[in-house]
PDB file of N, CA and C in Angstrom:
ATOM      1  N   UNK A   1     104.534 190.469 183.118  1.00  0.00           N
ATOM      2  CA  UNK A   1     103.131 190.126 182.983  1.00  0.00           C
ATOM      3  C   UNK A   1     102.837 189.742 181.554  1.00  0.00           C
ATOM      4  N   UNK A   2     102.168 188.475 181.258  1.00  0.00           N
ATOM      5  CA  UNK A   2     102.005 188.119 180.119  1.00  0.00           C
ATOM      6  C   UNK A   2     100.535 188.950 179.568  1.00  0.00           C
ATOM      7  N   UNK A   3      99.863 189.649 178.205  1.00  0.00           N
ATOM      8  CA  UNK A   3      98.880 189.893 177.903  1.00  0.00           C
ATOM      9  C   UNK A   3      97.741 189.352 178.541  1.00  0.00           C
ATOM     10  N   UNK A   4      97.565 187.867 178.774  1.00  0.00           N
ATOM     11  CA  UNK A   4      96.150 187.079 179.532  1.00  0.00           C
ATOM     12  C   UNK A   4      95.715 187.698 180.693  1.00  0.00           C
ATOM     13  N   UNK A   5      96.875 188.031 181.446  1.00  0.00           N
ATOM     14  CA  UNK A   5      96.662 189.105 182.600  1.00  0.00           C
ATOM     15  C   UNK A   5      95.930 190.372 182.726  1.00  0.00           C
ATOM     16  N   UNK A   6      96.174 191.127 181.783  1.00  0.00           N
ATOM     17  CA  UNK A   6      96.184 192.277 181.472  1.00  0.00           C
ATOM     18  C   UNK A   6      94.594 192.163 181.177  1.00  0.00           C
ATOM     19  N   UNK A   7      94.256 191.015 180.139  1.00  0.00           N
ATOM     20  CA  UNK A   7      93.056 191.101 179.212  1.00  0.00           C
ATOM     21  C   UNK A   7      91.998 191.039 180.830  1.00  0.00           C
ATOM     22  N   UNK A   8      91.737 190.296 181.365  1.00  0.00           N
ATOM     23  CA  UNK A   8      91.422 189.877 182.639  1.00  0.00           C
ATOM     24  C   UNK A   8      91.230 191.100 183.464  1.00  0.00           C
ATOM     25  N   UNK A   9      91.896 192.082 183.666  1.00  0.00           N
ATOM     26  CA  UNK A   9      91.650 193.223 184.662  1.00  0.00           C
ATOM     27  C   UNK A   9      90.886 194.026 184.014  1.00  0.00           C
ATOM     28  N   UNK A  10      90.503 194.393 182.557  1.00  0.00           N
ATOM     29  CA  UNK A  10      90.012 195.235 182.313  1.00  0.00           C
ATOM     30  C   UNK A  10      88.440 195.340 182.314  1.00  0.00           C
ATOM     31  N   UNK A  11      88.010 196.068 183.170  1.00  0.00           N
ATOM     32  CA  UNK A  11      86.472 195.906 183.105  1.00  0.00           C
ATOM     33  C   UNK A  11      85.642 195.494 181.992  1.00  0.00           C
ATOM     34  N   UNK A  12      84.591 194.986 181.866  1.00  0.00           N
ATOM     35  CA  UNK A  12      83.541 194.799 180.618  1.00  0.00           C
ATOM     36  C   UNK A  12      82.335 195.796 180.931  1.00  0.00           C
ATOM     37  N   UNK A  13      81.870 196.700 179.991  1.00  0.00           N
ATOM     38  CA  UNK A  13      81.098 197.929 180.247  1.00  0.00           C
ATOM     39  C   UNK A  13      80.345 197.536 178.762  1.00  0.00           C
ATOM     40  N   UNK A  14      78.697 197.328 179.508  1.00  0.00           N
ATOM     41  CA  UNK A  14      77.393 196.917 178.561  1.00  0.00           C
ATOM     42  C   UNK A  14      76.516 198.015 178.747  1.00  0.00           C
ATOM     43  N   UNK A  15      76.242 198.498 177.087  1.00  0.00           N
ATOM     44  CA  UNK A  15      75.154 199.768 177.709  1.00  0.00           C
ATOM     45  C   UNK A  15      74.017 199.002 177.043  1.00  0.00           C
ATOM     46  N   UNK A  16      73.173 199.502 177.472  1.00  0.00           N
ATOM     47  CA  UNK A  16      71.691 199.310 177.337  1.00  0.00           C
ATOM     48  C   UNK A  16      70.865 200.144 176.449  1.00  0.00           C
ATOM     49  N   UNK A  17      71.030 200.203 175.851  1.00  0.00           N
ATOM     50  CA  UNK A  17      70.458 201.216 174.690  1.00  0.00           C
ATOM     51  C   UNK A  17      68.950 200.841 174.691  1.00  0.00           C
ATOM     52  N   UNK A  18      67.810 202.209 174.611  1.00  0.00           N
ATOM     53  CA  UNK A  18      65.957 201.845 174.243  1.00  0.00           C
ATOM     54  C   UNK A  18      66.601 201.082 172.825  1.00  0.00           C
ATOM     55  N   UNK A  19      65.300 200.721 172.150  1.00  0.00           N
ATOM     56  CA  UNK A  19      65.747 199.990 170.891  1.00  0.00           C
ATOM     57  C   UNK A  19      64.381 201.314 169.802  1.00  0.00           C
ATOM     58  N   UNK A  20      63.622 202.020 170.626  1.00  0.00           N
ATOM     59  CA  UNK A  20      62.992 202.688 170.060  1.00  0.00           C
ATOM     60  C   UNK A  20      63.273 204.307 170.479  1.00  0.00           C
ATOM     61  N   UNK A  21      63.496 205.025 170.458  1.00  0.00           N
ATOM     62  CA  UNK A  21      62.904 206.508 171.457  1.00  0.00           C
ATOM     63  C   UNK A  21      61.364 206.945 171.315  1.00  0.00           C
ATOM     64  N   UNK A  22      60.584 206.729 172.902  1.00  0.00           N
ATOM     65  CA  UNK A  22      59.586 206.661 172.635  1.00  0.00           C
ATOM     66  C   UNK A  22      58.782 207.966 172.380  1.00  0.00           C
ATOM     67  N   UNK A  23      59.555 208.896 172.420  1.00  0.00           N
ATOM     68  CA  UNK A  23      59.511 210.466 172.132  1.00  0.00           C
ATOM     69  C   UNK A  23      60.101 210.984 170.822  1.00  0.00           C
ATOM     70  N   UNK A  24      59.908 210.372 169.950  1.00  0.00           N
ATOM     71  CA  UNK A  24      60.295 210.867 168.808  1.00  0.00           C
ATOM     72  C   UNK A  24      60.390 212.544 168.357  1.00  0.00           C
ATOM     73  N   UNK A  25      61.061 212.772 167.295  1.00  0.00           N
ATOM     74  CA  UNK A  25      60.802 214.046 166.947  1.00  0.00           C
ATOM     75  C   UNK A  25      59.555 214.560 166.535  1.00  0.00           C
ATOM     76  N   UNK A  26      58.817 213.235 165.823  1.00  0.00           N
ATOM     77  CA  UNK A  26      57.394 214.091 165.298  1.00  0.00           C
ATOM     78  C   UNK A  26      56.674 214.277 166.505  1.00  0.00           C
ATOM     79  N   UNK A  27      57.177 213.685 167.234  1.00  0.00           N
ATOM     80  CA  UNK A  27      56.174 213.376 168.536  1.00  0.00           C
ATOM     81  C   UNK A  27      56.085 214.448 169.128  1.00  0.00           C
ATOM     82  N   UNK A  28      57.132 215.414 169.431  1.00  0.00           N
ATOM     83  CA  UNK A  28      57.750 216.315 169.832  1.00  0.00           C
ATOM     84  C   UNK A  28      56.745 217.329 169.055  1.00  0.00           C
ATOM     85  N   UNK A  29      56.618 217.488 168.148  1.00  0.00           N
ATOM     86  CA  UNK A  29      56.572 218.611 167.012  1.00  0.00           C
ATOM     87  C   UNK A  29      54.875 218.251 167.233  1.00  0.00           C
ATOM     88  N   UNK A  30      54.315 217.424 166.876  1.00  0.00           N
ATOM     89  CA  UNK A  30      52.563 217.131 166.993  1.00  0.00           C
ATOM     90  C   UNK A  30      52.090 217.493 168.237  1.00  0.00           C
ATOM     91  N   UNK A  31      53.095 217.444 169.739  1.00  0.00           N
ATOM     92  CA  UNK A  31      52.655 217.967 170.676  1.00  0.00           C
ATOM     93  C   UNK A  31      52.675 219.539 170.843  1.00  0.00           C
ATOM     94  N   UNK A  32      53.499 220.222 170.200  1.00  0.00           N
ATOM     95  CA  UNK A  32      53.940 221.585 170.307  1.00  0.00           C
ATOM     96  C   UNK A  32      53.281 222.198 169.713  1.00  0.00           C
ATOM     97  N   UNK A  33      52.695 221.602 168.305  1.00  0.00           N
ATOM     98  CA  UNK A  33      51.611 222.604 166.876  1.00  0.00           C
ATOM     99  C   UNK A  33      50.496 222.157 167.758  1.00  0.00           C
ATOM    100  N   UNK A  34      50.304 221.498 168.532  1.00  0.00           N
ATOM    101  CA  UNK A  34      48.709 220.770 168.863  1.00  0.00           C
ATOM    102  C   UNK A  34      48.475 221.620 170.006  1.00  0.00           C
ATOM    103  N   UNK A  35      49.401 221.830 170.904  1.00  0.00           N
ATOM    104  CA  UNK A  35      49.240 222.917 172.252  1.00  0.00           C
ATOM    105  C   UNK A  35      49.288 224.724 171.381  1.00  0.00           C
ATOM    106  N   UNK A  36      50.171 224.790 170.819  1.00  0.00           N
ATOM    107  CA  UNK A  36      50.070 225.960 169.683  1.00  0.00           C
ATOM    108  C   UNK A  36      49.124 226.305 169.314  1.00  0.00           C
ATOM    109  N   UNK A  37      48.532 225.480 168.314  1.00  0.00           N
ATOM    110  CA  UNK A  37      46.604 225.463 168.285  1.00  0.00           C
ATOM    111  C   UNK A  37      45.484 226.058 168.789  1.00  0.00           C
ATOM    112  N   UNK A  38      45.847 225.068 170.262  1.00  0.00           N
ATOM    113  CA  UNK A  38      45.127 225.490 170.826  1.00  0.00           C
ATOM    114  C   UNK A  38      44.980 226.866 172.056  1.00  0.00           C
ATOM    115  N   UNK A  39      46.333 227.493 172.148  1.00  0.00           N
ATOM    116  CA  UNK A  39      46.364 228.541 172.299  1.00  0.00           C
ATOM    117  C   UNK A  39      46.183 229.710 171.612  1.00  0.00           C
ATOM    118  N   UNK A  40      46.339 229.564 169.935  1.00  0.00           N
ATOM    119  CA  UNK A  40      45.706 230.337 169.196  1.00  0.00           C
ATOM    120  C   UNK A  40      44.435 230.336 168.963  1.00  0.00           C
ATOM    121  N   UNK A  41      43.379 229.282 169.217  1.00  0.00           N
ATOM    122  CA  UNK A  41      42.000 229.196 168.938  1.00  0.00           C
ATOM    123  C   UNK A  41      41.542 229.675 170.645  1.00  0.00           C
ATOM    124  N   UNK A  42      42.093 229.490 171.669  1.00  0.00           N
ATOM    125  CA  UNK A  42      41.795 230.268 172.672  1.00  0.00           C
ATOM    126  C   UNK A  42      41.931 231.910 172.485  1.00  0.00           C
ATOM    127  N   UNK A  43      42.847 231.940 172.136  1.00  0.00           N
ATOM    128  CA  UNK A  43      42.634 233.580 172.102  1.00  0.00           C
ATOM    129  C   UNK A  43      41.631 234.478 170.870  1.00  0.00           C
ATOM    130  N   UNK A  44      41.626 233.365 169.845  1.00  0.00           N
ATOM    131  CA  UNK A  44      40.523 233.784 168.724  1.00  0.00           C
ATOM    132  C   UNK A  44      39.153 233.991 169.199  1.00  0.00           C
ATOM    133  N   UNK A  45      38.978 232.640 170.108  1.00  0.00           N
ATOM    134  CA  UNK A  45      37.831 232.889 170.608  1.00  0.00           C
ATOM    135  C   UNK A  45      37.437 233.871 171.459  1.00  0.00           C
ATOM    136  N   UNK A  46      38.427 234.365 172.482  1.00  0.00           N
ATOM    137  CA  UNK A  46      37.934 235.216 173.493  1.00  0.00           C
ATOM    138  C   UNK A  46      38.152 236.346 172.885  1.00  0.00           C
ATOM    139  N   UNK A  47      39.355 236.652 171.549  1.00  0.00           N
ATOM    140  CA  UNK A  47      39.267 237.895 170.859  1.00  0.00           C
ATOM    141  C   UNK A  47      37.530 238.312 170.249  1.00  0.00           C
ATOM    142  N   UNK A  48      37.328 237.304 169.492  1.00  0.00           N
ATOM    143  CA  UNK A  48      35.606 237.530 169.029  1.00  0.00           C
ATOM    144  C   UNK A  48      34.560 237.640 170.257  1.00  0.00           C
ATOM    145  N   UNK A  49      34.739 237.038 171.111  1.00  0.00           N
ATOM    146  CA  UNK A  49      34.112 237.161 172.530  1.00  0.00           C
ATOM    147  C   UNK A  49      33.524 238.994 172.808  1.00  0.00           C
ATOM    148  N   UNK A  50      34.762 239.104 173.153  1.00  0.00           N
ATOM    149  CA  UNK A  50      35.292 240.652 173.041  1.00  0.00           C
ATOM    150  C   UNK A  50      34.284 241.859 172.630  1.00  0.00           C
ATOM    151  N   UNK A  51      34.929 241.580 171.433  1.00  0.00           N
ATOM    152  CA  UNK A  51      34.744 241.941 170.664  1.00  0.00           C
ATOM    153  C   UNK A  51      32.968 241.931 170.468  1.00  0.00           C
ATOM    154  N   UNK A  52      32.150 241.083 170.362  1.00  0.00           N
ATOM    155  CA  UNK A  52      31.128 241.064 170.370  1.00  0.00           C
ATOM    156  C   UNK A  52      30.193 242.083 171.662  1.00  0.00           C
ATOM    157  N   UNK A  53      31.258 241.814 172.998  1.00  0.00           N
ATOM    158  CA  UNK A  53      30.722 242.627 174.187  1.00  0.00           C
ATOM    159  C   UNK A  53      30.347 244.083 173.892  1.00  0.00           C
ATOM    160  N   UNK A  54      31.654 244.317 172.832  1.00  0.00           N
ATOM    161  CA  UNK A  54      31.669 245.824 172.549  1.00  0.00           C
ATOM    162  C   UNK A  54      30.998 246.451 171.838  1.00  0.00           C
ATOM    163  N   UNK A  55      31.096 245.601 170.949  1.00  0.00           N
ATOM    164  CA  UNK A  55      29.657 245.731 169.728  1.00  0.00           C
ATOM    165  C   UNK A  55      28.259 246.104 170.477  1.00  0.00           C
ATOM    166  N   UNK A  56      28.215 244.867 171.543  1.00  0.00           N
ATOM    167  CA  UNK A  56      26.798 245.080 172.350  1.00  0.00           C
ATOM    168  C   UNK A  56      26.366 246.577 172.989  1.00  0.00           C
ATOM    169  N   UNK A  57      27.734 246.692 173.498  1.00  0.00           N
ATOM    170  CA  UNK A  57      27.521 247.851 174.642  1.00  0.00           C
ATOM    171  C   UNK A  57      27.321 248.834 173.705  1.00  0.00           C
ATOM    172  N   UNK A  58      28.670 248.873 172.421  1.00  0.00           N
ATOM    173  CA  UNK A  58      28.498 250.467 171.854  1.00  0.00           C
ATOM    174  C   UNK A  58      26.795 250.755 171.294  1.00  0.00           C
ATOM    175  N   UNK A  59      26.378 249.392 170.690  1.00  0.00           N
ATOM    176  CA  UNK A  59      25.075 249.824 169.888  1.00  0.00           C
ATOM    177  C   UNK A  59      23.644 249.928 170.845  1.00  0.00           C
ATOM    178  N   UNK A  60      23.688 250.006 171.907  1.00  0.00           N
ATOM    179  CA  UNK A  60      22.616 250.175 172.695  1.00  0.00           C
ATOM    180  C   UNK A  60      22.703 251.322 173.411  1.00  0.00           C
ATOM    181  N   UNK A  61      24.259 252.094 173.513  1.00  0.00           N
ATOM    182  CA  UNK A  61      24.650 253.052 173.815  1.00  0.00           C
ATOM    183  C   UNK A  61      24.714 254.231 173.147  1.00  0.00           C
ATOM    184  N   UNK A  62      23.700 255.605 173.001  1.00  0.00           N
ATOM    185  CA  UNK A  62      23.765 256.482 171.698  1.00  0.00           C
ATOM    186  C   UNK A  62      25.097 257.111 172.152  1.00  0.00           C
ATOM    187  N   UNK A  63      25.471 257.903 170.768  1.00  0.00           N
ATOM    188  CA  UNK A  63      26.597 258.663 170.881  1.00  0.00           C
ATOM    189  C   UNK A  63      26.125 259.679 171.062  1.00  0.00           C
ATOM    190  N   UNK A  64      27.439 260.844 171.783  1.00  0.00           N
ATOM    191  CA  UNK A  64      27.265 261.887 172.459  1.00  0.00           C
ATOM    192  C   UNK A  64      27.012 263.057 171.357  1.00  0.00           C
ATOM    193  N   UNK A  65      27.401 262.620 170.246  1.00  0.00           N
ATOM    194  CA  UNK A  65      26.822 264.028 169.009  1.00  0.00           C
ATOM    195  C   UNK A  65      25.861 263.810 168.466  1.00  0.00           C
TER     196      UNK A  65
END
Protein backbone atom coordinates (compact mmCIF):
# COMPACT_ATOMS: atom_id res chain seq x y z
CA UNK A 1 0.00 0.00 0.00
CA UNK A 2 1.40 3.22 -1.07
CA UNK A 3 0.92 6.32 1.76
CA UNK A 4 -2.07 8.07 -0.68
CA UNK A 5 -4.04 5.15 0.49
CA UNK A 6 -3.57 5.25 3.85
CA UNK A 7 -3.97 9.27 3.88
CA UNK A 8 -7.59 8.62 2.33
CA UNK A 9 -8.99 6.16 5.04
CA UNK A 10 -8.38 8.22 7.81
CA UNK A 11 -11.35 10.03 9.04
CA UNK A 12 -11.45 14.02 9.13
CA UNK A 13 -12.86 15.06 12.72
CA UNK A 14 -14.08 19.07 12.90
CA UNK A 15 -14.99 20.34 16.28
CA UNK A 16 -17.03 23.18 16.66
CA UNK A 17 -15.92 25.17 19.30
CA UNK A 18 -18.62 28.46 20.95
CA UNK A 19 -16.24 31.30 19.94
CA UNK A 20 -17.51 32.98 23.28
CA UNK A 21 -18.67 31.00 26.64
CA UNK A 22 -21.77 32.57 27.25
CA UNK A 23 -21.50 31.79 31.00
CA UNK A 24 -18.52 33.23 31.92
CA UNK A 25 -16.85 33.10 35.24
CA UNK A 26 -17.91 36.56 36.36
CA UNK A 27 -21.12 35.58 35.25
CA UNK A 28 -21.07 32.75 37.44
CA UNK A 29 -19.80 34.69 40.48
CA UNK A 30 -22.45 38.00 39.93
CA UNK A 31 -25.14 35.34 39.92
CA UNK A 32 -24.06 33.57 43.18
CA UNK A 33 -23.09 37.11 45.37
CA UNK A 34 -26.48 38.46 43.82
CA UNK A 35 -28.67 35.28 45.03
CA UNK A 36 -26.26 35.41 48.30
CA UNK A 37 -27.53 38.91 48.87
CA UNK A 38 -30.41 38.34 48.67
CA UNK A 39 -30.72 35.60 51.00
CA UNK A 40 -28.89 37.50 53.51
CA UNK A 41 -31.16 40.65 53.27
CA UNK A 42 -34.09 38.09 53.54
CA UNK A 43 -33.15 36.87 56.64
CA UNK A 44 -32.07 40.45 58.00
CA UNK A 45 -35.25 41.44 57.32
CA UNK A 46 -37.36 38.83 58.91
CA UNK A 47 -34.55 38.75 61.74
CA UNK A 48 -35.64 42.63 62.56
CA UNK A 49 -39.24 41.57 61.78
CA UNK A 50 -38.88 39.36 64.75
CA UNK A 51 -37.50 40.88 66.60
CA UNK A 52 -39.70 43.90 66.60
CA UNK A 53 -42.82 41.29 67.37
CA UNK A 54 -41.02 40.70 70.56
CA UNK A 55 -40.28 43.95 71.50
CA UNK A 56 -44.13 44.51 70.93
CA UNK A 57 -45.39 41.70 72.93
CA UNK A 58 -42.71 42.00 75.81
CA UNK A 59 -43.53 45.87 76.35
CA UNK A 60 -47.27 45.73 76.61
CA UNK A 61 -46.78 42.71 78.68
CA UNK A 62 -45.86 43.65 82.59
CA UNK A 63 -43.39 41.50 84.24
CA UNK A 64 -44.16 39.06 86.84
CA UNK A 65 -41.93 40.92 89.71
Amino acid sequence: MNTVALAQNAPIVVHFAPKKDPTGLADVLLGALGLTGVLVLGAILLGAAFAGILFLIRSRKPLDH
